[in-house]
Protein backbone atom coordinates (compact mmCIF):
# COMPACT_ATOMS: atom_id res chain seq x y z
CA UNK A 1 -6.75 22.67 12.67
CA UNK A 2 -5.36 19.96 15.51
CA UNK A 3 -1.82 19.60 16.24
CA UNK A 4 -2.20 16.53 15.01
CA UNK A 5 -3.04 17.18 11.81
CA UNK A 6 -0.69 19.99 11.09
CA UNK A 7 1.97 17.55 11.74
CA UNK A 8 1.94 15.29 9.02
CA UNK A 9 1.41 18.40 6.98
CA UNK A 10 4.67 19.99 8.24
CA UNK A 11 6.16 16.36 7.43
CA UNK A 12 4.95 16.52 3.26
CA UNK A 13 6.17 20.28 3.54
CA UNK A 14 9.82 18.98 4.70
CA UNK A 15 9.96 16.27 2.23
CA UNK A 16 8.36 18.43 -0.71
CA UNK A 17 11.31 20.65 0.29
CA UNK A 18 13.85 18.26 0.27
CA UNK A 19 13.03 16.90 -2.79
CA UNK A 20 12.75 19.81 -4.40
CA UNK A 21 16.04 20.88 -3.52
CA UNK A 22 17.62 17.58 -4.55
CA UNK A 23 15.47 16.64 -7.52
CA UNK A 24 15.70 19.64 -9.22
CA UNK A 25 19.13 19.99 -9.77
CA UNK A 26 19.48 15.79 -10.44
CA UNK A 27 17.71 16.10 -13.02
CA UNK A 28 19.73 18.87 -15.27
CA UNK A 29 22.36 15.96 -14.34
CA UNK A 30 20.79 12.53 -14.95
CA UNK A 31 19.45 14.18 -18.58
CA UNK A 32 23.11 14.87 -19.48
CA UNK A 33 22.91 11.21 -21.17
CA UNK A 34 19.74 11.47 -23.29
CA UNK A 35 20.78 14.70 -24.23
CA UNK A 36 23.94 14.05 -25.51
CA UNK A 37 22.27 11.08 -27.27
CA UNK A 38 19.47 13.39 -28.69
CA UNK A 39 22.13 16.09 -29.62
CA UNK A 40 23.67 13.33 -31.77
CA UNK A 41 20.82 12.12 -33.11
CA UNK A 42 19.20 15.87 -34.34
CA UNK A 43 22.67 16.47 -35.53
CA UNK A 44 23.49 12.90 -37.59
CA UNK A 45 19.41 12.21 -38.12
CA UNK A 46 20.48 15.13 -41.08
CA UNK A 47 22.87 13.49 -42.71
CA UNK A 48 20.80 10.53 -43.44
CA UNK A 49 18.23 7.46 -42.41
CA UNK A 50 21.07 5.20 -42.76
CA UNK A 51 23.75 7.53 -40.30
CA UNK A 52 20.73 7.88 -37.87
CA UNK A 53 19.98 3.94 -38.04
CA UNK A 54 23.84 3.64 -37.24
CA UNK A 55 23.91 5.57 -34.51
CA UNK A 56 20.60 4.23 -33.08
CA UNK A 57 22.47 0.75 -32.68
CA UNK A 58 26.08 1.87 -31.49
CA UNK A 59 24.25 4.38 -29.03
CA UNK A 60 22.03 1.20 -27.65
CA UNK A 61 25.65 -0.95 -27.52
CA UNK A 62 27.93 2.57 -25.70
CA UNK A 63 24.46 3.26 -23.85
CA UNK A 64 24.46 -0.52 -22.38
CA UNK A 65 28.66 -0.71 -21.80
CA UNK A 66 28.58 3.03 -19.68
CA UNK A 67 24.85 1.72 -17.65
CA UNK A 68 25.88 -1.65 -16.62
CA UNK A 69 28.49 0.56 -14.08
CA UNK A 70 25.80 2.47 -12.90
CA UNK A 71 26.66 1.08 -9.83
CA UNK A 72 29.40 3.09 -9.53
CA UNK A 73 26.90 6.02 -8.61
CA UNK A 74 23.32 4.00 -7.26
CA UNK A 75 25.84 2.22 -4.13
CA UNK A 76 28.26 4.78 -3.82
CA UNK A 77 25.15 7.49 -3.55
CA UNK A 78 23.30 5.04 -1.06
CA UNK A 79 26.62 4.27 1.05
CA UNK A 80 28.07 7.77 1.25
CA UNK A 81 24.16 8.92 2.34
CA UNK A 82 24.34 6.30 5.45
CA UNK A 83 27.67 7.67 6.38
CA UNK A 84 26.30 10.91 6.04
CA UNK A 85 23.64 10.48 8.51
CA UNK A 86 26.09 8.98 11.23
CA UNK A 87 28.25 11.88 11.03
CA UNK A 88 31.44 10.35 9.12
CA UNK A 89 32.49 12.35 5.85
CA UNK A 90 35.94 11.35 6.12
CA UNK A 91 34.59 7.68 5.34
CA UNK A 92 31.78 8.79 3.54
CA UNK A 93 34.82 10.31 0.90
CA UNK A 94 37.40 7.74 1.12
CA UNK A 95 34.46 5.08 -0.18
CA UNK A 96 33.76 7.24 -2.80
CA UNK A 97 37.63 7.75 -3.62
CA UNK A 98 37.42 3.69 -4.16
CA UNK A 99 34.69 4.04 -6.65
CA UNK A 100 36.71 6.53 -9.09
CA UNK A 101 39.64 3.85 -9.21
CA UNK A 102 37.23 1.02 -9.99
CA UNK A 103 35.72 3.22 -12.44
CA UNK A 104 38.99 3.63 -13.93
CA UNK A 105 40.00 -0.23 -14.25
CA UNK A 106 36.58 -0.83 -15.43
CA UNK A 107 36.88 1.90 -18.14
CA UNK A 108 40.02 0.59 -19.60
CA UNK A 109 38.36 -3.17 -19.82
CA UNK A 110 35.86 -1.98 -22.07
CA UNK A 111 37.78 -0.38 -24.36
CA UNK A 112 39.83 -3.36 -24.74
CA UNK A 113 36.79 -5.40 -25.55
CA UNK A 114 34.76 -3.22 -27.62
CA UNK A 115 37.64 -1.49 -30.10
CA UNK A 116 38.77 -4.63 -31.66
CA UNK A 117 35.48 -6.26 -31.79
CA UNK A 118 33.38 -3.78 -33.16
CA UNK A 119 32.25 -4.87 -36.33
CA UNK A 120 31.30 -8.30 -34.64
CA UNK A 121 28.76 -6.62 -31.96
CA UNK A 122 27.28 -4.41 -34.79
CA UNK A 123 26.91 -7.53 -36.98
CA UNK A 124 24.89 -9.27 -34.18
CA UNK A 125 22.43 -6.61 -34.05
CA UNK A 126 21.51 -6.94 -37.37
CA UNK A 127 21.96 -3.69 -38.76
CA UNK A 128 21.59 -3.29 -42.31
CA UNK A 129 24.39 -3.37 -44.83
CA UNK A 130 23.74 0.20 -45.45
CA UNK A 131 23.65 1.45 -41.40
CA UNK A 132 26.44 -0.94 -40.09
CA UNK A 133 29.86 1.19 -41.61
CA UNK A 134 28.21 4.07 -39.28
CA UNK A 135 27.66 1.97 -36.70
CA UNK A 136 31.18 0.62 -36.29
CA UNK A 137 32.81 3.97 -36.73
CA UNK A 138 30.70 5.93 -34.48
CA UNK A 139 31.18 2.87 -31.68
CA UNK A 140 34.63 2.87 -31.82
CA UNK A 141 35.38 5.99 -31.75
CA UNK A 142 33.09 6.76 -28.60
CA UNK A 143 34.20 3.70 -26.87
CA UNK A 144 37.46 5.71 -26.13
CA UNK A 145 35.24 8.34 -23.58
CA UNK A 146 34.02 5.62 -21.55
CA UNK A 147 36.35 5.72 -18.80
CA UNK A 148 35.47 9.26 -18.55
CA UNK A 149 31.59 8.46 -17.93
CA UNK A 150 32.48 6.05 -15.55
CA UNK A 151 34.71 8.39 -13.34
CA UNK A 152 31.42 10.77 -13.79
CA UNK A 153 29.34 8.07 -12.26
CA UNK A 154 31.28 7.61 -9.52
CA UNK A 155 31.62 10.95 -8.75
CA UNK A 156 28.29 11.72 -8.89
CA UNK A 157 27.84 9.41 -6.25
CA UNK A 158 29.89 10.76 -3.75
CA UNK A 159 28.45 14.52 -4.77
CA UNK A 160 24.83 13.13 -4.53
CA UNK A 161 25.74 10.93 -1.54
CA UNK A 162 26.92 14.49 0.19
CA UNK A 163 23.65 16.29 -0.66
CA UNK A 164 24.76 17.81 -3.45
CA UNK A 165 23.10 17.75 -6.56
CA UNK A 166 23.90 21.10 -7.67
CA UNK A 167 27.27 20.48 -8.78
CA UNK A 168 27.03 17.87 -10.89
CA UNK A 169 23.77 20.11 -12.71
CA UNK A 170 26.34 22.41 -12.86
CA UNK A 171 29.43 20.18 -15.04
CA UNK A 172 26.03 18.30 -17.15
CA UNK A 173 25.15 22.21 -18.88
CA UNK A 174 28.44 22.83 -19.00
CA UNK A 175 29.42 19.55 -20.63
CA UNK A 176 25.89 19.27 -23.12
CA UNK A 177 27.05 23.11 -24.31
CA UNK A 178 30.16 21.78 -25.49
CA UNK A 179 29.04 18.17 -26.76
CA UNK A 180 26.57 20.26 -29.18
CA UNK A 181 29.24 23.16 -30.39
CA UNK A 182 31.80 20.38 -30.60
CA UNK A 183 29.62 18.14 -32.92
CA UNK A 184 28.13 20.66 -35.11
CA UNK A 185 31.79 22.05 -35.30
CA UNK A 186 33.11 18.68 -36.44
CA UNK A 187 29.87 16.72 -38.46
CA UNK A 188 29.31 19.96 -40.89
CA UNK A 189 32.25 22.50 -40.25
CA UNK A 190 35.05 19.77 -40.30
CA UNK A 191 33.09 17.62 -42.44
CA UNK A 192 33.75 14.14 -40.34
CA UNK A 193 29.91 12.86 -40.59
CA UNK A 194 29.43 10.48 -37.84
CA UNK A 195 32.99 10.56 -36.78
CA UNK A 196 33.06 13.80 -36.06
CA UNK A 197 29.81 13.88 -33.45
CA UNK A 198 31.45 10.55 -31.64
CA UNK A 199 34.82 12.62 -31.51
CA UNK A 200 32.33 15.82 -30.31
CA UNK A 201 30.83 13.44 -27.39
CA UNK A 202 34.11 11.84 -26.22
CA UNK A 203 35.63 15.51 -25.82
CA UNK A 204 32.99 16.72 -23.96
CA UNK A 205 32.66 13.66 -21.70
CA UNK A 206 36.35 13.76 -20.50
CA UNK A 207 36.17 17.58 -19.79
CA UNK A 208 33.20 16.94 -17.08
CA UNK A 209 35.07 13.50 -15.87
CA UNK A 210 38.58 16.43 -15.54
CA UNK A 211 35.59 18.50 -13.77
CA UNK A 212 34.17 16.06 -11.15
CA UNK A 213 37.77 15.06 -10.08
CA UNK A 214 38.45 18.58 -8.94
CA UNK A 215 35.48 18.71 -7.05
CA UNK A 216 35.86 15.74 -5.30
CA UNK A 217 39.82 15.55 -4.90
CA UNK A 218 39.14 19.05 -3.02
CA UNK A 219 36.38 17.73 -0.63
CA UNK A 220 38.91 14.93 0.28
CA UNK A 221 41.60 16.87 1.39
CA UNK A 222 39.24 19.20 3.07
CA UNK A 223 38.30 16.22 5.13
CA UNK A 224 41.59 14.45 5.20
CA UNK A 225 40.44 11.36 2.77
CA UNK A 226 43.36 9.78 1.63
CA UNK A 227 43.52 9.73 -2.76
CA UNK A 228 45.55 6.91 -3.01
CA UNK A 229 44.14 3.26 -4.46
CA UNK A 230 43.55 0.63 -1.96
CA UNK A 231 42.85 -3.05 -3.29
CA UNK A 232 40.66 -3.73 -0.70
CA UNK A 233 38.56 -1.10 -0.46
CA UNK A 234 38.13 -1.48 -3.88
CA UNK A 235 37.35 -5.26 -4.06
CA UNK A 236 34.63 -3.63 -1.19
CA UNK A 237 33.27 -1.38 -3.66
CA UNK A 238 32.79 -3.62 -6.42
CA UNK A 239 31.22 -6.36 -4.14
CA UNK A 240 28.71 -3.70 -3.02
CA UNK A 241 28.12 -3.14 -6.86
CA UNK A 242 27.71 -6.53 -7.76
CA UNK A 243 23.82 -7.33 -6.93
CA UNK A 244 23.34 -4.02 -9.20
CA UNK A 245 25.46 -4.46 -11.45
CA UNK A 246 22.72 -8.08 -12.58
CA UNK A 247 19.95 -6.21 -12.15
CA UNK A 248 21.60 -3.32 -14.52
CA UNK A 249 22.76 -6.06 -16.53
CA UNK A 250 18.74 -7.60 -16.83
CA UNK A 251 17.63 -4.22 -17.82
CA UNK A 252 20.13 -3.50 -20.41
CA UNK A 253 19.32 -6.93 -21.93
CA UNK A 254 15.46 -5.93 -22.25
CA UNK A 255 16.96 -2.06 -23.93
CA UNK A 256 19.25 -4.06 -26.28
CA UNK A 257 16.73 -6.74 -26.96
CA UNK A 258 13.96 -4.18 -28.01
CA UNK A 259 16.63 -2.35 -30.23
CA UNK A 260 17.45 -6.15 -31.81
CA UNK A 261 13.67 -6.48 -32.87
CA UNK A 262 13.09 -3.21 -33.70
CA UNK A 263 16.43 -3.61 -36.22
CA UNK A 264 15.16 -6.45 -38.15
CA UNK A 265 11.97 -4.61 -38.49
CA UNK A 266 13.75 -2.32 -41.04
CA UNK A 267 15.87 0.85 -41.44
CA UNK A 268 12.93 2.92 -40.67
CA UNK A 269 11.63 1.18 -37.98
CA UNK A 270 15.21 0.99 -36.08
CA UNK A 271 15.11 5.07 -36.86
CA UNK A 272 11.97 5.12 -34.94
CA UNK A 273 12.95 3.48 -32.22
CA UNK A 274 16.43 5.62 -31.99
CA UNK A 275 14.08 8.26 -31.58
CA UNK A 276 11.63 6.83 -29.16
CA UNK A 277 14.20 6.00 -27.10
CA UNK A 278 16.12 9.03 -27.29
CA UNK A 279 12.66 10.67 -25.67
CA UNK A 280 11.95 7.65 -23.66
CA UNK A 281 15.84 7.80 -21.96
CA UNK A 282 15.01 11.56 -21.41
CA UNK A 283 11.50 11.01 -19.33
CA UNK A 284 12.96 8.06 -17.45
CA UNK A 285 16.31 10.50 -16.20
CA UNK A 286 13.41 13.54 -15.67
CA UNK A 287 11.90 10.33 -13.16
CA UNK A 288 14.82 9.41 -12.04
CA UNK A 289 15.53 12.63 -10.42
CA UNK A 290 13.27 11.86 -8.05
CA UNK A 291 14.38 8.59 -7.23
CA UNK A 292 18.35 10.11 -6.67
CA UNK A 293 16.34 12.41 -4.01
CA UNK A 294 15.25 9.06 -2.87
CA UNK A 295 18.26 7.43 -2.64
CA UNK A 296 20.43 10.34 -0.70
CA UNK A 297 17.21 11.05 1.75
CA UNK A 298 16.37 7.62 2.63
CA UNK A 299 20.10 7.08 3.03
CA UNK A 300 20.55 9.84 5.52
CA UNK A 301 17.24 8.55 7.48
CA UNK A 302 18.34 5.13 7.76
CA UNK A 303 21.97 6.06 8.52
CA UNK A 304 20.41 8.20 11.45
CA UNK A 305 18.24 5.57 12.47
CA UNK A 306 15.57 7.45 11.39
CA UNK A 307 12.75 4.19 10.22
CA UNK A 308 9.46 6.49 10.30
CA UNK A 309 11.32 9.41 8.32
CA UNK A 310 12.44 6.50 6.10
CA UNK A 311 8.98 5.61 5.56
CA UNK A 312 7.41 9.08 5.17
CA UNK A 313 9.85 9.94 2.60
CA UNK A 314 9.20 7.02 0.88
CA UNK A 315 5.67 7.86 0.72
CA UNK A 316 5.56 10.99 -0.31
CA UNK A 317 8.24 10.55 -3.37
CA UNK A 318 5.87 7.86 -4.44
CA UNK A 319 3.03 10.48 -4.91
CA UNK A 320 5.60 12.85 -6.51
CA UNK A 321 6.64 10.30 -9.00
CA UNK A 322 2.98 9.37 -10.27
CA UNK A 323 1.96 13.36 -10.39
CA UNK A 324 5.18 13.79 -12.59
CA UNK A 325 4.60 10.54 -14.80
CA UNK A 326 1.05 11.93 -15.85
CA UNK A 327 2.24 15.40 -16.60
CA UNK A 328 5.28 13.98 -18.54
CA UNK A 329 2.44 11.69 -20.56
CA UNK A 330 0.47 14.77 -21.35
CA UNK A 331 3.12 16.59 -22.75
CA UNK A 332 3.93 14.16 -24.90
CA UNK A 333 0.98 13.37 -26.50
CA UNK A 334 1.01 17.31 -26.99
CA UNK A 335 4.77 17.55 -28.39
CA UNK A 336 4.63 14.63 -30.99
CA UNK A 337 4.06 16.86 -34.35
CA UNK A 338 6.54 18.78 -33.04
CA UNK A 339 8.82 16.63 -31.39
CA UNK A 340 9.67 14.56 -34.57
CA UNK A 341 10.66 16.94 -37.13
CA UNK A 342 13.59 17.84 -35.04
CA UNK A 343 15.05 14.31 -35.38
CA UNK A 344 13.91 13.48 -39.17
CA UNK A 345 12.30 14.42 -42.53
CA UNK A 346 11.36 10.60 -43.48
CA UNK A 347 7.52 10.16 -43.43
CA UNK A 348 8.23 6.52 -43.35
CA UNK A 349 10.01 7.02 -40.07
CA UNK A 350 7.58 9.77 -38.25
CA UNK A 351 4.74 7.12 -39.05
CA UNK A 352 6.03 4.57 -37.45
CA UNK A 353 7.06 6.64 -34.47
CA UNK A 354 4.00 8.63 -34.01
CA UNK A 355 1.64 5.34 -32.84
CA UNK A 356 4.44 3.88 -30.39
CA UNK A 357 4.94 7.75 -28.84
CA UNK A 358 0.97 7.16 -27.86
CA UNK A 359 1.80 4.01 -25.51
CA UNK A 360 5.20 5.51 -24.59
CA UNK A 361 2.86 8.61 -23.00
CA UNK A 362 0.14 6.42 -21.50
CA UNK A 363 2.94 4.34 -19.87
CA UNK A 364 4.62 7.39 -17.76
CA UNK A 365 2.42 7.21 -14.63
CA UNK A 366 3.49 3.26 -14.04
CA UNK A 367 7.22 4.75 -14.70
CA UNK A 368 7.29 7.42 -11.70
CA UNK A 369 6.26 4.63 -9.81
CA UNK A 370 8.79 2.46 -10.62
CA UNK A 371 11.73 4.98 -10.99
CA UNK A 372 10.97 6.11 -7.46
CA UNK A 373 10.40 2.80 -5.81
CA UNK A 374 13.72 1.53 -7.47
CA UNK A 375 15.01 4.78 -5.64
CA UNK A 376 13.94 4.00 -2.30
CA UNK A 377 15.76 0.45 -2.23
CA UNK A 378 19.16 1.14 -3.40
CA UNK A 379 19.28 4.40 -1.10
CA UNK A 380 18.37 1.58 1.43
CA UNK A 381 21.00 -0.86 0.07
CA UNK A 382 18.78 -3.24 -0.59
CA UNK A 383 20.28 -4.52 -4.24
CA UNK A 384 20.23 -8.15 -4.08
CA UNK A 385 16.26 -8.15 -4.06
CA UNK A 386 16.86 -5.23 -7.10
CA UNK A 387 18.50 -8.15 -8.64
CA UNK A 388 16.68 -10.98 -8.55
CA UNK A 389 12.94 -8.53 -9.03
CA UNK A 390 15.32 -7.46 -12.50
CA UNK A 391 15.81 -11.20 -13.63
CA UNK A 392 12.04 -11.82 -13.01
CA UNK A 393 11.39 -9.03 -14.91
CA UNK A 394 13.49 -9.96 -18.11
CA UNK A 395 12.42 -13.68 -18.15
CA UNK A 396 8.77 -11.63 -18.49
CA UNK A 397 9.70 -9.50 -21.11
CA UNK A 398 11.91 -11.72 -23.30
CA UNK A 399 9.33 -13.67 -24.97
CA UNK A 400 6.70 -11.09 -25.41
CA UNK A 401 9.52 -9.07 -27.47
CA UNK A 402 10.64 -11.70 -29.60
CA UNK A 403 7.09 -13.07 -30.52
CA UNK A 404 6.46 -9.48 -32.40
CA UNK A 405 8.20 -9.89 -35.75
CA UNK A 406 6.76 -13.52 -35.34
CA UNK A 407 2.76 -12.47 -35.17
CA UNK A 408 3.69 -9.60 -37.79
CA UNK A 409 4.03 -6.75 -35.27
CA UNK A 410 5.18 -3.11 -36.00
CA UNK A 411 7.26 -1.05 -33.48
CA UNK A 412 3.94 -0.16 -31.53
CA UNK A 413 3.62 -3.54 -30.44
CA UNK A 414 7.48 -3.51 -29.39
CA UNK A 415 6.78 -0.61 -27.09
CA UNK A 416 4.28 -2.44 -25.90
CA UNK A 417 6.12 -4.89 -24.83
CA UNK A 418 8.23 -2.30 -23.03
CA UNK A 419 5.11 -0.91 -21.24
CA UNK A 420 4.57 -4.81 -20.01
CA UNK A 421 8.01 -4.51 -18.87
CA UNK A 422 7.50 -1.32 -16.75
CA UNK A 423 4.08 -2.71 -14.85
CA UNK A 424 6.05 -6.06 -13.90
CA UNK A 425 8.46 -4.26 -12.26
CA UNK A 426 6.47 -2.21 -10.16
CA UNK A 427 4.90 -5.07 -9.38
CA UNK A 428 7.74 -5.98 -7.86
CA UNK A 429 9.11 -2.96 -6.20
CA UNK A 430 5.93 -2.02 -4.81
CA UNK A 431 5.79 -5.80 -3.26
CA UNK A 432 8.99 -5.32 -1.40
CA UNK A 433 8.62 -2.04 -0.26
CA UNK A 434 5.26 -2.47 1.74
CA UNK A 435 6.61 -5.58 3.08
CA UNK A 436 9.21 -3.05 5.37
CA UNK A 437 12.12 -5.86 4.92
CA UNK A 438 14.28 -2.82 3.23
CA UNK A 439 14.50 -0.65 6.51
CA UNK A 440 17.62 -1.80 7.80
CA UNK A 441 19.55 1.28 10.24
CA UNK A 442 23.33 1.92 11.13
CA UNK A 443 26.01 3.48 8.96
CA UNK A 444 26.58 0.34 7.14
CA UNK A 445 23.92 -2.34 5.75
């Protein structure tokens, strides 16, 4: 073997190793979400089609308030990476200090919108007369632990940001354990029904938020980052956020506006598609562990000045993302008889789900594509062509949604849809990132 072929092997063997170590542990994180969401759902999906169709919209409507802020972790993971790689933690920390107090303002906004105007959201939806009480409850209720996920996502930044995904693996276990022994506690020992897994979930989610802070207040007094609010480094924070907080925004809009069609398909088919999405949310965070890698190690490369390590890396998560998509869409072609009983005893709703959990496998590949690609750019900062790919993207995927109750089609055809979503996108991503325009070096963007 020539040197110069061992080389580029001893450069996959680096970033196999690096993304192992960081992927790994991001994952047991990212699924913290879907988890709690499937935790609900196995636990309610017992007490009823209706309390599981209730839940399926209110989790859509909490799912969409807490993701639009993911922000708070994509820039402050990407940022705190570049200062990383030029050798300033002390600024790396303070940044991320900014994030927690915008998460905190940001958390108390939503509350004060979605509390009072419950009933009104739930009613646009178009839930059914029968799922719609269990919707409102279980959305107000949960609406009060927002502020809690948010100061999670911007923790998790600063963690991830650091190179270190183990901690926040770490406070997810810890805080699914509790989310599951709190509901079950509360839904069938207290006998609260839906109020009591939303009271379960809101528990759990400030006792990791109480977590993170610990963490992260230590690391900035270790490094002599001041704790203290500052407007303008806060103003900074949020402008940073902003071109990801549309193109967060544009993909929410295509989550809610499959969950709007799949409503008025019927109580069953909304069931379904709680389900389907429960799983779906699941593979896309088991993805997306890859693409956190991404963001932290392309960070640290371009902060270094690093463009060919940039480029390698990128390259090599790319092929890690499609081997994982077609494993993930193997297993679940081989888990459906046994992944649906766990959520439901309707027939009426495991037939509709079992079709639509066929395209939802065969769609996984094009997913590790685009998880990791979407990875790549915001570790390189690179969120106002997120944006405007995202907006593209949703003026695609509007119409071909909406025309399915209009031609007569079942929830198959509205994961469909979702699957035309997914290739447009990495359409998109893959566009930008061979055109090189992304590399950009130096602590800052």
């Amino acid at each position: 073997m020539t040197q110069a072929s061992a080389a580029p092997k001893a450069t996959r063997r680096q970033h196999d190793r690096e993304i192992v170590a960081l992927a790994v542990p991001a994952f047991g994180a990212l699924v913290a979400e879907p988890l709690f969401v499937m935790a609900d759902s196995a636990i309610v999906g017992h007490l009823g089609t209706a309390q599981l169709a209730g839940l399926g919209i209110a989790s859509a409507l909490l799912t969409t308030a807490v993701s639009v802020f993911v922000f708070l972790a994509y820039a402050t993971t990407a940022a705190v990476a570049r200062r990383v790689g030029a050798g300033d933690l002390q600024a790396a920390i303070r940044q991320g200090m900014d994030g927690i107090w915008l998460a905190l303002l940001l958390g108390a906004a939503v509350i004060a919108v979605f509390v009072p105007t419950a009933p009104s959201i739930v009613e646009l939806f178009g839930a059914s007369h029968t799922a719609a009480p269990y919707a409102i409850t279980y959305l107000r209720i949960s609406a009060l632990g927002i502020p809690a996920m948010l100061v999670v996502l911007a923790a998790t930044g600063v963690l991830r940001g650091l190179q270190d995904t183990r901690t926040p693996l770490y406070v997810a276990v810890a805080g699914f354990v509790a989310n599951g022994v709190l509901n079950a506690a509360l839904v069938y020992g207290a006998d609260l029904g839906i109020a009591g897994s939303a009271w379960g979930t809101v528990i759990a989610q400030f006792g990791m938020a109480a977590a993170y802070l610990v963490v992260v207040v230590r690391g900035a007094r270790r490094h002599g980052a001041s704790l203290r609010p500052d407007a303008a480094g806060i103003r900074a924070s949020a402008q940073a956020g902003a071109p990801l907080l549309v193109r967060t925004l544009s993909l929410r809009a295509i989550l809610m506006i499959a969950t709007a069609v799949a409503a008025r398909l019927g109580d069953a088919d909304i069931a379904a598609h709680q389900i389907i999405l429960s799983l779906w949310s699941l593979l896309a965070f088991a993805l997306d562990a890859i693409a956190i890698a991404g963001q932290a190690i392309i960070g640290r490369y371009l902060g270094a000045g690093d463009r060919d390590g940039a480029r390698q890396a990128c390259r090599r998560m790319v092929e890690w993302g499609i081997a994982v998509g077609v494993v993930l869409g193997v297993l679940v072609v081989l888990a459906r008889p046994l992944f649906l009983p766990l959520f439901t005893g309707d027939s009426t709703v495991k037939d509709a789900a079992l079709p639509a959990l066929v395209i939802v496998a065969l769609s996984q590949p094009i997913c590790g594509v685009v998880f990791v690609l979407d990875g790549v750019l915001m570790g390189a900062g690179d969120g106002p062509y997120l944006a405007w790919a995202m907006v593209v993207t949703l003026a695609v995927f509007t119409p071909a949604a909406l025309l399915v109750p209009v031609l007569g089609g079942g929830l198959t055809a509205v994961w469909a849809a979702m699957t035309l979503m997914m290739a447009v996108r990495m359409l998109t991503l893959w566009l930008r990132t061979r055109s090189g325009r992304w590399i950009v070096t130096g602590a800052t963007r």
